[in-house]
C-alpha atoms as a PDB file:
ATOM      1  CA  UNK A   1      92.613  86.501 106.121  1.00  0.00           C
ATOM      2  CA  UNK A   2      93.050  88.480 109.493  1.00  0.00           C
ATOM      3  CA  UNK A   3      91.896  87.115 112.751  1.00  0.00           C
ATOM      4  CA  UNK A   4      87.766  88.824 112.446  1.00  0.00           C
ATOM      5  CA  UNK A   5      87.380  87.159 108.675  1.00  0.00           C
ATOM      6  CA  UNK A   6      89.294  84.150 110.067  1.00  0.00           C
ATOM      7  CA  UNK A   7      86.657  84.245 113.115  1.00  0.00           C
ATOM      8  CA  UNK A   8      83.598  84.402 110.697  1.00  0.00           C
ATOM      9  CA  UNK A   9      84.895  81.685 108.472  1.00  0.00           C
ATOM     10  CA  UNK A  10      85.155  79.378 111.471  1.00  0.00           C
ATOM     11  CA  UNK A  11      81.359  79.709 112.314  1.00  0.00           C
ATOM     12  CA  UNK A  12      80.040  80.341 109.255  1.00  0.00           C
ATOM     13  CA  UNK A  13      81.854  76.605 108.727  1.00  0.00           C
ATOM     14  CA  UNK A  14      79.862  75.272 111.566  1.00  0.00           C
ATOM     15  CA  UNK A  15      82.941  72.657 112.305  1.00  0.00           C
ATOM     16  CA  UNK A  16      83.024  71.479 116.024  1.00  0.00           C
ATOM     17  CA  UNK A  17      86.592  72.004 116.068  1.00  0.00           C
ATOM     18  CA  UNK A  18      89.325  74.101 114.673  1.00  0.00           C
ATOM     19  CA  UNK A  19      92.836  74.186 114.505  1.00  0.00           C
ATOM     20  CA  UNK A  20      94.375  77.465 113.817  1.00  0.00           C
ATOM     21  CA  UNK A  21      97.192  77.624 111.250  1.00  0.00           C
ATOM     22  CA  UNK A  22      98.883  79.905 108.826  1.00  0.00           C
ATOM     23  CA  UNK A  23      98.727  82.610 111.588  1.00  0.00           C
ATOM     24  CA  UNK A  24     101.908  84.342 110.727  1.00  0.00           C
ATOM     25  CA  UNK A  25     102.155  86.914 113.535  1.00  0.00           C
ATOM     26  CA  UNK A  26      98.343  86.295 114.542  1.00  0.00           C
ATOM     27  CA  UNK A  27      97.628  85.247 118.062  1.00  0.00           C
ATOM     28  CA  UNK A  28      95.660  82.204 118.126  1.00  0.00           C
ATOM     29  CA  UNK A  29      94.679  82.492 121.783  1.00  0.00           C
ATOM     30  CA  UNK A  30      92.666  85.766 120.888  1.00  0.00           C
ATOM     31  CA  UNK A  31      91.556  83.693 117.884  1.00  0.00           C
ATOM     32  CA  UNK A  32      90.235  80.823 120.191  1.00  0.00           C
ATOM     33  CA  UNK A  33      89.046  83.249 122.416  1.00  0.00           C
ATOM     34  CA  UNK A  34      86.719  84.781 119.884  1.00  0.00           C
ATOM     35  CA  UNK A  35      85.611  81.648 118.642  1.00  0.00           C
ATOM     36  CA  UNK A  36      85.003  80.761 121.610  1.00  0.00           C
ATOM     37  CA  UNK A  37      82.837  83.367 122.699  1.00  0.00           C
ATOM     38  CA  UNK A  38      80.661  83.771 119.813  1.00  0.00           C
ATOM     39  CA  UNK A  39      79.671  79.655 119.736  1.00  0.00           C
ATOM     40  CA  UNK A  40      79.882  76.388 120.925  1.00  0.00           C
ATOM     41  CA  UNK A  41      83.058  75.799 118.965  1.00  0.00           C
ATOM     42  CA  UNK A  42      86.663  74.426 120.628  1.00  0.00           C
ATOM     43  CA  UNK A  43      89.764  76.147 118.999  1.00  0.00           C
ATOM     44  CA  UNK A  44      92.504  73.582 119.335  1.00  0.00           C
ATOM     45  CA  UNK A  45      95.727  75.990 119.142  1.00  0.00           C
ATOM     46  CA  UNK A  46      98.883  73.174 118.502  1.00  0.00           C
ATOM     47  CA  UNK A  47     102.285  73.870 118.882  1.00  0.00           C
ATOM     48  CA  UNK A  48     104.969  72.998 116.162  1.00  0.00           C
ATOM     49  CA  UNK A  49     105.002  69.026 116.057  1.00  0.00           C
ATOM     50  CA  UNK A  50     101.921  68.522 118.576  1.00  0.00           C
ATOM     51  CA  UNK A  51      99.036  66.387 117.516  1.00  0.00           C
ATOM     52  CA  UNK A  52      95.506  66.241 118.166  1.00  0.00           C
ATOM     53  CA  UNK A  53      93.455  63.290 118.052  1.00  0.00           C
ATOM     54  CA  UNK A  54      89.689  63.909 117.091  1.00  0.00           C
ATOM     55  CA  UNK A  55      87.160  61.744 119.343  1.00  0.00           C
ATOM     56  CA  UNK A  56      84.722  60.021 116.872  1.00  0.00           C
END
């Protein structure tokens, strides 16, 4: 999946938030920043090892 299908997935999904992975040599800021820009969703890029903690 490139980054547009990747983009379409994510808000045809609907999800609130989204964690880019299995981006190979994708960017995930352009990623977020599409995502972003199309709907209310937050793109949570993580580096190797960092967490994120959803907020119930």
């Amino acid at each position: 999946m490139d980054i547009k299908e990747a983009v379409e997935a994510a808000i045809a999904i609907g999800s609130k938030v989204v964690i880019p992975i299995h981006r190979f040599k994708a960017d995930p800021q352009e990623f977020k920043r599409k995502v972003e820009s199309k709907s209310n969703i937050k793109v949570v890029p993580l580096q190797t090892g960092e967490v994120y903690h959803l907020k119930w």
